[in-house]
PDB file of N, CA and C in Angstrom:
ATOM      1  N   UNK A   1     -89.746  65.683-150.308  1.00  0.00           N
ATOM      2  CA  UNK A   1     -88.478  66.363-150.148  1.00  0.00           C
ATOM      3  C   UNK A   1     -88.344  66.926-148.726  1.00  0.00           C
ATOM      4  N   UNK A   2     -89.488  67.531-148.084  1.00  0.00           N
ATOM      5  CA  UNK A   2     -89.202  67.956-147.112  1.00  0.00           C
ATOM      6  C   UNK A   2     -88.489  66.970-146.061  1.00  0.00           C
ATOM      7  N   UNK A   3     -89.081  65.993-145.768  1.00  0.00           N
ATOM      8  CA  UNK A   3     -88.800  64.534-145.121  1.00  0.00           C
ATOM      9  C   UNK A   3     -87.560  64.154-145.024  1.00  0.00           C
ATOM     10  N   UNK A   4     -86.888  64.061-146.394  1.00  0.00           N
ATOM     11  CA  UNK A   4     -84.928  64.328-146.350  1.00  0.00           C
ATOM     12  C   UNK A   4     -84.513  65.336-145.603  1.00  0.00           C
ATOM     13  N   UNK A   5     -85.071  66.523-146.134  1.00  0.00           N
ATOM     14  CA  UNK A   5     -84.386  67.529-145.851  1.00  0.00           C
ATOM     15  C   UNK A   5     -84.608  67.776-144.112  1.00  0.00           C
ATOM     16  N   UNK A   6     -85.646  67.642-143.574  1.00  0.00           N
ATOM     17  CA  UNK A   6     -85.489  67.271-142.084  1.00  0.00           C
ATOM     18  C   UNK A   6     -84.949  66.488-141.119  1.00  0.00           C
ATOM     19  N   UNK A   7     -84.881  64.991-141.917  1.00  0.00           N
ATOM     20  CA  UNK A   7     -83.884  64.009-141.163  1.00  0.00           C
ATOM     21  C   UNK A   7     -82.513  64.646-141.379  1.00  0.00           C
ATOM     22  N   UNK A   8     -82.259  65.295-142.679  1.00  0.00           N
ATOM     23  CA  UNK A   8     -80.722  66.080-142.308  1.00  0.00           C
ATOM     24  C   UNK A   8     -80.145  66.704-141.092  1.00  0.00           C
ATOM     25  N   UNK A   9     -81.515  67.545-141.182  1.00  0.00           N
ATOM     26  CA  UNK A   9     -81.549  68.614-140.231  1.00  0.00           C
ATOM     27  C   UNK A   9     -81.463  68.519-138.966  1.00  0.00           C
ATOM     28  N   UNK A  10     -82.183  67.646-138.735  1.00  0.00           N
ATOM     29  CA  UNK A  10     -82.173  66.921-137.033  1.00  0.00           C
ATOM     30  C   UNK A  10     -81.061  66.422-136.890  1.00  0.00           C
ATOM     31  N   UNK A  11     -80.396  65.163-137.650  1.00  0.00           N
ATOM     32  CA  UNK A  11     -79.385  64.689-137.238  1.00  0.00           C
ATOM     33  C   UNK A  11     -77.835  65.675-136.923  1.00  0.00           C
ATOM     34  N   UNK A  12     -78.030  66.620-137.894  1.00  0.00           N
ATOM     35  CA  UNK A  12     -77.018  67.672-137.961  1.00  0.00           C
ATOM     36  C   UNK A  12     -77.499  68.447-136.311  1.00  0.00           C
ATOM     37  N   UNK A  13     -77.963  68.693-135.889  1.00  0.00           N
ATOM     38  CA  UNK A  13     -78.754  69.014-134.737  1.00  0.00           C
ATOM     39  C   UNK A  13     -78.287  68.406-133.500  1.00  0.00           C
ATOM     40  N   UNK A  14     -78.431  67.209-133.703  1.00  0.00           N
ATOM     41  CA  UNK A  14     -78.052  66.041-132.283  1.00  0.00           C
ATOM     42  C   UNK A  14     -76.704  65.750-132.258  1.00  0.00           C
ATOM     43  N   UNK A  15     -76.213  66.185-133.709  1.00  0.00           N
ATOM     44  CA  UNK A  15     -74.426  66.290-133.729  1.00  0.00           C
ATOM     45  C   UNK A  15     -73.953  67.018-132.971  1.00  0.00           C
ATOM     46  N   UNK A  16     -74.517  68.721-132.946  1.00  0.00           N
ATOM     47  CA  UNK A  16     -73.826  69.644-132.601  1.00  0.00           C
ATOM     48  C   UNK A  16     -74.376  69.860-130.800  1.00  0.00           C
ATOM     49  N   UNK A  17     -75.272  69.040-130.344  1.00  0.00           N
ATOM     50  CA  UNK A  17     -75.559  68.604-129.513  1.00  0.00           C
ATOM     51  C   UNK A  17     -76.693  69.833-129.299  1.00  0.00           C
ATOM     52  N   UNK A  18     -77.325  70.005-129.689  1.00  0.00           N
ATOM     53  CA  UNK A  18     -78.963  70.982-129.445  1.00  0.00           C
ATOM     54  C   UNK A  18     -79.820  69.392-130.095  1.00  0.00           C
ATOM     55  N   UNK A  19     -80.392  68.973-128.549  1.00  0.00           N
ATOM     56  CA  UNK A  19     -81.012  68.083-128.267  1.00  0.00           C
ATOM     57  C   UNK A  19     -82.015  68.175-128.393  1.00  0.00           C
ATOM     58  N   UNK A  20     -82.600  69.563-127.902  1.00  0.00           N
ATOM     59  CA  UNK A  20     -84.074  69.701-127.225  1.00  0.00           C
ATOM     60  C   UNK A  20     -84.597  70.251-128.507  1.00  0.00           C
ATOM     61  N   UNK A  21     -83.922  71.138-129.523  1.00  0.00           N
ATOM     62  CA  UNK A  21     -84.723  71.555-131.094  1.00  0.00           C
ATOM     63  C   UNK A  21     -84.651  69.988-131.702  1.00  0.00           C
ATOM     64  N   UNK A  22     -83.410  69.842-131.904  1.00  0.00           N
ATOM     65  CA  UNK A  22     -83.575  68.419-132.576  1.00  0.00           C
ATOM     66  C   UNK A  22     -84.692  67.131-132.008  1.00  0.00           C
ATOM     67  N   UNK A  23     -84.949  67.035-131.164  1.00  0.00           N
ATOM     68  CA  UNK A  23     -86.698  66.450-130.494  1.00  0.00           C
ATOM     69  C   UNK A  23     -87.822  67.351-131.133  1.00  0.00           C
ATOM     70  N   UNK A  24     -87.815  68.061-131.080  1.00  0.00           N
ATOM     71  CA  UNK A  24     -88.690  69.032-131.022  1.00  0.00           C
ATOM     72  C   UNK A  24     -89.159  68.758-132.559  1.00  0.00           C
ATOM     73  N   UNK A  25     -88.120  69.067-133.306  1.00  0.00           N
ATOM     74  CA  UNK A  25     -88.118  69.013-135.306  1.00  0.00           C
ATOM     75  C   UNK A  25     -88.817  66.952-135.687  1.00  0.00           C
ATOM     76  N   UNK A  26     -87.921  66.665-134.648  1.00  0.00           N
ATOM     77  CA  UNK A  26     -88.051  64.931-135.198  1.00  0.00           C
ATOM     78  C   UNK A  26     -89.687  64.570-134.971  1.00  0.00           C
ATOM     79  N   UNK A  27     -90.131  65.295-133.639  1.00  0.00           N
ATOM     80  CA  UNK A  27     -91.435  65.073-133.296  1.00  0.00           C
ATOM     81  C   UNK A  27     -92.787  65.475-134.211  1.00  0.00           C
ATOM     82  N   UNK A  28     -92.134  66.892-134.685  1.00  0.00           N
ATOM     83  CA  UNK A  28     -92.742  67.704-135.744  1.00  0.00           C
ATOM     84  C   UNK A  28     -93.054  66.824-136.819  1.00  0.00           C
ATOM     85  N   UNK A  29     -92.117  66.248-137.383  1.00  0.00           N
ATOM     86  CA  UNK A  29     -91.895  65.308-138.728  1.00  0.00           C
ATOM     87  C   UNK A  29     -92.581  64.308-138.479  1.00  0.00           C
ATOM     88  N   UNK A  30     -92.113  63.515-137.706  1.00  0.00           N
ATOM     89  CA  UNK A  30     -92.923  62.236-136.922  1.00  0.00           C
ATOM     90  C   UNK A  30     -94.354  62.600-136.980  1.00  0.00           C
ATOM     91  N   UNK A  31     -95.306  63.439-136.799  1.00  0.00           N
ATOM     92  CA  UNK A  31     -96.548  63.752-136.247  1.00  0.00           C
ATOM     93  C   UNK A  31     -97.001  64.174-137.773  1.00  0.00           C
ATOM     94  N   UNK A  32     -96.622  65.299-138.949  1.00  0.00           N
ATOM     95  CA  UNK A  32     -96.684  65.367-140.131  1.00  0.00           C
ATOM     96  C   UNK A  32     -96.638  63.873-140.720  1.00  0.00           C
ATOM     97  N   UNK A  33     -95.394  63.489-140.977  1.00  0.00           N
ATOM     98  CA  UNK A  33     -95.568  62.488-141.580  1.00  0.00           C
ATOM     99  C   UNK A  33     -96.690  61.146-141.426  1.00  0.00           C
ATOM    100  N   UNK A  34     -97.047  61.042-140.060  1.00  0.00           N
ATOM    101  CA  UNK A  34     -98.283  60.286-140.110  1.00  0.00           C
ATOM    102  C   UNK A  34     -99.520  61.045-140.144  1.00  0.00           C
ATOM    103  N   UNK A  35     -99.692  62.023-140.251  1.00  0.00           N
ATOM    104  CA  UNK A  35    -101.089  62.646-140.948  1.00  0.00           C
ATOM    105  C   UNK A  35    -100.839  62.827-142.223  1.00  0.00           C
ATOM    106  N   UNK A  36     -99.693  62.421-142.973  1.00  0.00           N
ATOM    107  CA  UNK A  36     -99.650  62.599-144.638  1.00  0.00           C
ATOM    108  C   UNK A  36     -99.768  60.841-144.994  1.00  0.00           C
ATOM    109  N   UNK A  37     -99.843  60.222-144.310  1.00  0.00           N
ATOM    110  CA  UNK A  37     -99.614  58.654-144.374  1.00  0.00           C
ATOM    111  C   UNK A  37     -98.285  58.030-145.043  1.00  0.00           C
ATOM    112  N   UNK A  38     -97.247  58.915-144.251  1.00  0.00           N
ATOM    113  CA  UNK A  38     -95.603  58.703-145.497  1.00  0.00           C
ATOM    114  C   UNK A  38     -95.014  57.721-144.458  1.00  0.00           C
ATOM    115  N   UNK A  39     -95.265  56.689-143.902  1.00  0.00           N
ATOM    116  CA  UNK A  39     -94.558  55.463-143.182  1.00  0.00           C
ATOM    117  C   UNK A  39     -92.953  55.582-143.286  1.00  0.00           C
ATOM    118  N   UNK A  40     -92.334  55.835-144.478  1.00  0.00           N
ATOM    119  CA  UNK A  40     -91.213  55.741-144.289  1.00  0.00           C
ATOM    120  C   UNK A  40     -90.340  56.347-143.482  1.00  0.00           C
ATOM    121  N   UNK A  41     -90.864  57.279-143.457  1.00  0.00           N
ATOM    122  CA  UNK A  41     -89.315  58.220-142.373  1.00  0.00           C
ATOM    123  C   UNK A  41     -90.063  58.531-140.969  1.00  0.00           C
ATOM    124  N   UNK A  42     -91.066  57.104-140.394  1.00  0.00           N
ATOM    125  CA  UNK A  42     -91.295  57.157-138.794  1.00  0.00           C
ATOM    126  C   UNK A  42     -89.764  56.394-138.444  1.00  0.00           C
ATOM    127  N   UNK A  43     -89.253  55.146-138.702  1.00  0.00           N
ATOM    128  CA  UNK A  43     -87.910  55.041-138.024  1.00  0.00           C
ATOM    129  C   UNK A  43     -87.148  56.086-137.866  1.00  0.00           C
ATOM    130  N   UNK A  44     -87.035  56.758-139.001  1.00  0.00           N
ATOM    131  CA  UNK A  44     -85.786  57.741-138.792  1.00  0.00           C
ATOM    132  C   UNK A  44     -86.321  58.502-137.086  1.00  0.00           C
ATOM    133  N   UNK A  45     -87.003  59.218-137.716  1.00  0.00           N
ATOM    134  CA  UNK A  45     -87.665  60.146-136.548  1.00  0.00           C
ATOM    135  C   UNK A  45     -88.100  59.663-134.928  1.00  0.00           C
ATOM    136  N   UNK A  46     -88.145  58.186-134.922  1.00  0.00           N
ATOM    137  CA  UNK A  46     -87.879  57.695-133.545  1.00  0.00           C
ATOM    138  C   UNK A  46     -86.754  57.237-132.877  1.00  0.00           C
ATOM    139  N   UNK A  47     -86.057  56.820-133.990  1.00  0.00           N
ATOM    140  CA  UNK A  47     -84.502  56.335-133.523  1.00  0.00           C
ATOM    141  C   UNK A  47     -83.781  58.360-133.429  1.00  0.00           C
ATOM    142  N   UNK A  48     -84.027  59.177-133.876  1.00  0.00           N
ATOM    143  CA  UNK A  48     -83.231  60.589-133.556  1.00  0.00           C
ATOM    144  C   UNK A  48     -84.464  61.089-132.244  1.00  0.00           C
ATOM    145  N   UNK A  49     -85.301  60.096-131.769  1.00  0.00           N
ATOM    146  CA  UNK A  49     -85.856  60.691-130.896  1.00  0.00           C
ATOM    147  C   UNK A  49     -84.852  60.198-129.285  1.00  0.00           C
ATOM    148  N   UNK A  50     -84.687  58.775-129.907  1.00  0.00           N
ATOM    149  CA  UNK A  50     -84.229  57.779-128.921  1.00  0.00           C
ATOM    150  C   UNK A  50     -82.508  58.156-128.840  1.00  0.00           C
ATOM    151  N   UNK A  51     -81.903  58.405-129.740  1.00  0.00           N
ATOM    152  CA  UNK A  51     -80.632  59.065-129.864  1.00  0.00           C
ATOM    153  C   UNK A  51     -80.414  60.610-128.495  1.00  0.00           C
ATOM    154  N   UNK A  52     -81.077  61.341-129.029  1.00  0.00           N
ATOM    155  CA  UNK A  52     -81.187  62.676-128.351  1.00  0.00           C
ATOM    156  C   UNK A  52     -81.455  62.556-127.117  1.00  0.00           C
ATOM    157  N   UNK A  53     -82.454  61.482-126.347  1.00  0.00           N
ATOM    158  CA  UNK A  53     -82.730  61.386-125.021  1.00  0.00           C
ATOM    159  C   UNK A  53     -81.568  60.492-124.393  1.00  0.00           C
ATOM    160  N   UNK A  54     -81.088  59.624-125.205  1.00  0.00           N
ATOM    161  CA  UNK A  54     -80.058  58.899-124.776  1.00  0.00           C
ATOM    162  C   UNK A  54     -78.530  59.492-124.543  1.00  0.00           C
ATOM    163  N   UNK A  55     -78.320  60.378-125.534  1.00  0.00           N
ATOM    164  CA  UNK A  55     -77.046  61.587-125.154  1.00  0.00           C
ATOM    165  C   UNK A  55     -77.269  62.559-124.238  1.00  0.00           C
ATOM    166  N   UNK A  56     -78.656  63.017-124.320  1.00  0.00           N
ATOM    167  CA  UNK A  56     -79.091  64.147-122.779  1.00  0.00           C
ATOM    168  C   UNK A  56     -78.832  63.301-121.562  1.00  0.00           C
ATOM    169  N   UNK A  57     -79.172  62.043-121.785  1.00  0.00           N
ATOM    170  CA  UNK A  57     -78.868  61.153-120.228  1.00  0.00           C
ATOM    171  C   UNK A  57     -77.524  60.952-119.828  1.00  0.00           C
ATOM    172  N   UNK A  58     -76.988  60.198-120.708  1.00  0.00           N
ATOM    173  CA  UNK A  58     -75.490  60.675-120.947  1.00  0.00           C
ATOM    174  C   UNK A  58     -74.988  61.819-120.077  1.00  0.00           C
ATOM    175  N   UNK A  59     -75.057  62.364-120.597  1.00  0.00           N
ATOM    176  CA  UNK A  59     -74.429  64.010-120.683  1.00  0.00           C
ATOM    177  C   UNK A  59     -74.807  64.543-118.928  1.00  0.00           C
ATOM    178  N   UNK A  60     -76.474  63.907-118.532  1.00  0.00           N
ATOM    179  CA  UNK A  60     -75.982  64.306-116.980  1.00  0.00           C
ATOM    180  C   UNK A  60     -74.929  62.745-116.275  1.00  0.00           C
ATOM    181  N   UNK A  61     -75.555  62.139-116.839  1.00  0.00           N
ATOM    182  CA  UNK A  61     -74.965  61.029-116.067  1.00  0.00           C
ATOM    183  C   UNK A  61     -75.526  59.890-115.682  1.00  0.00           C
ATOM    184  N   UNK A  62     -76.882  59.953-115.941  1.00  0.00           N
ATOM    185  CA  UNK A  62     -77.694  59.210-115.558  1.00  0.00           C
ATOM    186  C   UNK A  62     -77.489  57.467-116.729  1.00  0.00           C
ATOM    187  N   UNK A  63     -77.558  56.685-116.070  1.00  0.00           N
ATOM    188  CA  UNK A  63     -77.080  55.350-116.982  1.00  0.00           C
ATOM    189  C   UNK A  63     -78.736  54.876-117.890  1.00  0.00           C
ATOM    190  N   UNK A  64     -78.306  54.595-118.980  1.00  0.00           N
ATOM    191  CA  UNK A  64     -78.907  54.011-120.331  1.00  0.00           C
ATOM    192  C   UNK A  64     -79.939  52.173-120.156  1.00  0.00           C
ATOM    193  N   UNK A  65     -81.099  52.246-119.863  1.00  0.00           N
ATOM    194  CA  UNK A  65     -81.651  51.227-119.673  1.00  0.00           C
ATOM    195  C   UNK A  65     -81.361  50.258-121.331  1.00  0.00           C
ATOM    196  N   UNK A  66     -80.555  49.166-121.413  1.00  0.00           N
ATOM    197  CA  UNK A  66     -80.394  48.742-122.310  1.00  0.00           C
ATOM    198  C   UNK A  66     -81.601  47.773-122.788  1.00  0.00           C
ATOM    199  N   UNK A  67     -82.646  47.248-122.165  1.00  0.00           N
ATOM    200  CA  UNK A  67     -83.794  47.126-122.512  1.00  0.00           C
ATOM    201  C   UNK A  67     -84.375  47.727-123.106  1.00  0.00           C
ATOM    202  N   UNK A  68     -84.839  48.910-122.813  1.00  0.00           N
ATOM    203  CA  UNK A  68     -85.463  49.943-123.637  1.00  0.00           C
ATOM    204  C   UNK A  68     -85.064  50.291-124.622  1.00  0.00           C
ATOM    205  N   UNK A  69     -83.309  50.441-125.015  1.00  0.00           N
ATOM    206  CA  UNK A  69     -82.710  50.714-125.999  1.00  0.00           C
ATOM    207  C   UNK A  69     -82.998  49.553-126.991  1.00  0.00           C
ATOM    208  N   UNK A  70     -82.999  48.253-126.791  1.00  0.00           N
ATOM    209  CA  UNK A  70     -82.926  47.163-127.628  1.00  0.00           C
ATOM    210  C   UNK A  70     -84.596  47.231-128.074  1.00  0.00           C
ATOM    211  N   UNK A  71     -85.899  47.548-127.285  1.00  0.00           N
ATOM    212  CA  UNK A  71     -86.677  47.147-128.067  1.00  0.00           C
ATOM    213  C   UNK A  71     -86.959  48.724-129.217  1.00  0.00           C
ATOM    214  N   UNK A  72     -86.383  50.090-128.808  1.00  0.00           N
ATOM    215  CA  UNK A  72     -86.687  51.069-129.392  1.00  0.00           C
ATOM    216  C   UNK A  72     -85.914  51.080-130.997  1.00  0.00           C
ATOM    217  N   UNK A  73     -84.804  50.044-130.666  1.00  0.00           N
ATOM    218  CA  UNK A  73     -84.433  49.848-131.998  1.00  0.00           C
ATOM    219  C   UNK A  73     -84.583  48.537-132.972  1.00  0.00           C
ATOM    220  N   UNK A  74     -85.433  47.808-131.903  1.00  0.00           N
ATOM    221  CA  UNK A  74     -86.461  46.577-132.563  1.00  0.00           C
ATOM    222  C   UNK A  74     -87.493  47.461-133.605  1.00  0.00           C
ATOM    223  N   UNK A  75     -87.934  48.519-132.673  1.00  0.00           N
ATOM    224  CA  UNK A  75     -89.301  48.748-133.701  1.00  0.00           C
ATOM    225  C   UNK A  75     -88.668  49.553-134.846  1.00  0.00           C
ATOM    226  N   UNK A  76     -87.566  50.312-134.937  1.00  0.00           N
ATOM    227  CA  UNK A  76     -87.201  50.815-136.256  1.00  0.00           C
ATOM    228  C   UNK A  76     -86.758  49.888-137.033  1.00  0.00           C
ATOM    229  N   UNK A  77     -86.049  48.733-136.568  1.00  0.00           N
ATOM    230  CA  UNK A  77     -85.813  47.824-137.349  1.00  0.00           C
ATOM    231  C   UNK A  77     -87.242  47.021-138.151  1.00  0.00           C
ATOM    232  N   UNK A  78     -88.183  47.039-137.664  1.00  0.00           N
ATOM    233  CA  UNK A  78     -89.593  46.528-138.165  1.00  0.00           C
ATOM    234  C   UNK A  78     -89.909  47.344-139.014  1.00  0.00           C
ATOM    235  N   UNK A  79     -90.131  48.724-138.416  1.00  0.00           N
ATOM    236  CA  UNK A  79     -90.389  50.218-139.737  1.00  0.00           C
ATOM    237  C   UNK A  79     -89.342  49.829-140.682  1.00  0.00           C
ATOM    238  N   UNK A  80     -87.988  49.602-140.998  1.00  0.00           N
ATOM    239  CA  UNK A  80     -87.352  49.659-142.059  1.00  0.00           C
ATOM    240  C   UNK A  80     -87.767  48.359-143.022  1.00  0.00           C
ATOM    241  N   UNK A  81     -87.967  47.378-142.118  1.00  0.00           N
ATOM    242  CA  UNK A  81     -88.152  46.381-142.894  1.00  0.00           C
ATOM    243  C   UNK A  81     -89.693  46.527-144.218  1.00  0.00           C
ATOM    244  N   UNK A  82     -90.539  46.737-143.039  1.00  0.00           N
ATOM    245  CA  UNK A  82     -92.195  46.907-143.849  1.00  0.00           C
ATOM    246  C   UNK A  82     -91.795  48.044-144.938  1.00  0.00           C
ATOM    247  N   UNK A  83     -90.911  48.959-144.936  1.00  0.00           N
ATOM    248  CA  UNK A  83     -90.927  49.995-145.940  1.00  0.00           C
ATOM    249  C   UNK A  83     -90.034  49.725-147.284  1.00  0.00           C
ATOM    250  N   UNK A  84     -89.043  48.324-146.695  1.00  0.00           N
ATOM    251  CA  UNK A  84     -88.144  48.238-147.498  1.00  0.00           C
ATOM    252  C   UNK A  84     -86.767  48.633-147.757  1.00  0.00           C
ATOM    253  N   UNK A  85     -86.882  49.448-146.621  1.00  0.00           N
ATOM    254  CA  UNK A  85     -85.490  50.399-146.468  1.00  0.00           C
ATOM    255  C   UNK A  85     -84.115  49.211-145.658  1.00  0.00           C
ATOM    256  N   UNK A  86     -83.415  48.543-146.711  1.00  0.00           N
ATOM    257  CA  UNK A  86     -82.777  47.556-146.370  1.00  0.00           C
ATOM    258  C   UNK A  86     -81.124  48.710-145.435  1.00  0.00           C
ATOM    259  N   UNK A  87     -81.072  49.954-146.286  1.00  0.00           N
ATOM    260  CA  UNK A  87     -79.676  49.864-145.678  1.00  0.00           C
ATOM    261  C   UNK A  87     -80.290  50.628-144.065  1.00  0.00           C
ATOM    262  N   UNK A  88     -81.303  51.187-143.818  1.00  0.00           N
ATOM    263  CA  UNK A  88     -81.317  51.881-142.760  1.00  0.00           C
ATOM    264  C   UNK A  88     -81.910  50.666-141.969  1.00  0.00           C
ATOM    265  N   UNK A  89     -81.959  49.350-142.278  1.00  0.00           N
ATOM    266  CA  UNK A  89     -82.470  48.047-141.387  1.00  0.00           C
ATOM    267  C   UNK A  89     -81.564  47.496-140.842  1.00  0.00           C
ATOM    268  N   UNK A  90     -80.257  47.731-142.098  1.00  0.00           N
ATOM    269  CA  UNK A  90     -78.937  46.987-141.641  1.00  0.00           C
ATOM    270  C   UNK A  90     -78.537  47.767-140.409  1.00  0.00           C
ATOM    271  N   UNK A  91     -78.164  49.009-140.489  1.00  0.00           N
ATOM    272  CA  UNK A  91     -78.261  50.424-139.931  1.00  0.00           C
ATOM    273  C   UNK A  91     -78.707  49.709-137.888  1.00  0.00           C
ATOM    274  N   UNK A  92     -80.140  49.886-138.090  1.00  0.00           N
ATOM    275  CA  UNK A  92     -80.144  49.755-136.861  1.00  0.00           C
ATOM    276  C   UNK A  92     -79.986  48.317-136.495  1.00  0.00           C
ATOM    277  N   UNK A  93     -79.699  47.274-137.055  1.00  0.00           N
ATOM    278  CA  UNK A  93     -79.408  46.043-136.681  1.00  0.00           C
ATOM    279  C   UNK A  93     -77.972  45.670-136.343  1.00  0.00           C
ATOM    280  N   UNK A  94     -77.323  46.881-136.864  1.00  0.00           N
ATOM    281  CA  UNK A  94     -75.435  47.071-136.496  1.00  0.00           C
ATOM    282  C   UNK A  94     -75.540  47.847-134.686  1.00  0.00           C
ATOM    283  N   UNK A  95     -76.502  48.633-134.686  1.00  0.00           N
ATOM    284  CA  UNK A  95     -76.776  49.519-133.399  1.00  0.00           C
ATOM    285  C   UNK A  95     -77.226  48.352-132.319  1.00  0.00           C
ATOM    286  N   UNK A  96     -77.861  47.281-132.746  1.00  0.00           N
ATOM    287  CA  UNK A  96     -78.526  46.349-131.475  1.00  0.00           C
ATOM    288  C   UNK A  96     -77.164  45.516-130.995  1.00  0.00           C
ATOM    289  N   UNK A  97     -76.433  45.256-132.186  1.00  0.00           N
ATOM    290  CA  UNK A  97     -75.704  44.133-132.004  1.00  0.00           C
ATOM    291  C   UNK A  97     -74.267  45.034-131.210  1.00  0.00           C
ATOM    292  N   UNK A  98     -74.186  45.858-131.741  1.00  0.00           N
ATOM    293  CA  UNK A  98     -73.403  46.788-130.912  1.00  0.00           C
ATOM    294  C   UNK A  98     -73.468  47.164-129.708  1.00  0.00           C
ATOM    295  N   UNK A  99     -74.865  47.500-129.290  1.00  0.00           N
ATOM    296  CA  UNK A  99     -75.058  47.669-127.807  1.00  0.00           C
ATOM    297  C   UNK A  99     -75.529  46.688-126.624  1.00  0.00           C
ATOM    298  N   UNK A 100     -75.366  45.329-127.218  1.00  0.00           N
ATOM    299  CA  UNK A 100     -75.540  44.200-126.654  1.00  0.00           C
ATOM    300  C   UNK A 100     -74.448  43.734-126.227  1.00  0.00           C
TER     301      UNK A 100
END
């Protein structure tokens, strides 16, 4: 439960644009969740890692390496797949094709 209730939290976070807690929480989770061995919610927690650095860049101005973006949402797309998580696969496979 906690695991939901944190991907809420973060994303609600990177909405209201507090970047640097919302990293901070995703990293938290990210780092828990692989010392509990819970695989599933590492995509979430790297794609709201990759989100948050990508709107802070944004936001000064600095331009978006679309390489980096395409393979950071290769590997969540791999995490969703191995876990099974079909709609959050579709999810970031709408995000590649979008930013291509």
């Amino acid at each position: 439960m906690y695991e939901f209730a944190i991907v809420c939290l973060v994303n609600e976070l990177g909405n209201i644009e507090n970047y640097k807690l919302s990293t901070s929480l995703s990293k938290r989770a990210l780092r828990e969740s692989l010392m509990q061995k819970r695989v599933w919610i590492i995509a979430d927690c790297l794609y709201n890692i990759w989100w948050n650095e990508n709107e802070q860049r944004k936001n000064i101005g600095q331009s978006i390496n679309k390489k980096i973006m395409t393979e950071s949402l290769q590997q969540c797309i791999l995490l969703s797949h191995f876990c099974r998580q079909t709609f959050d696969e579709k999810f970031y496979r709408d995000k590649v094709i979008f930013q291509e």
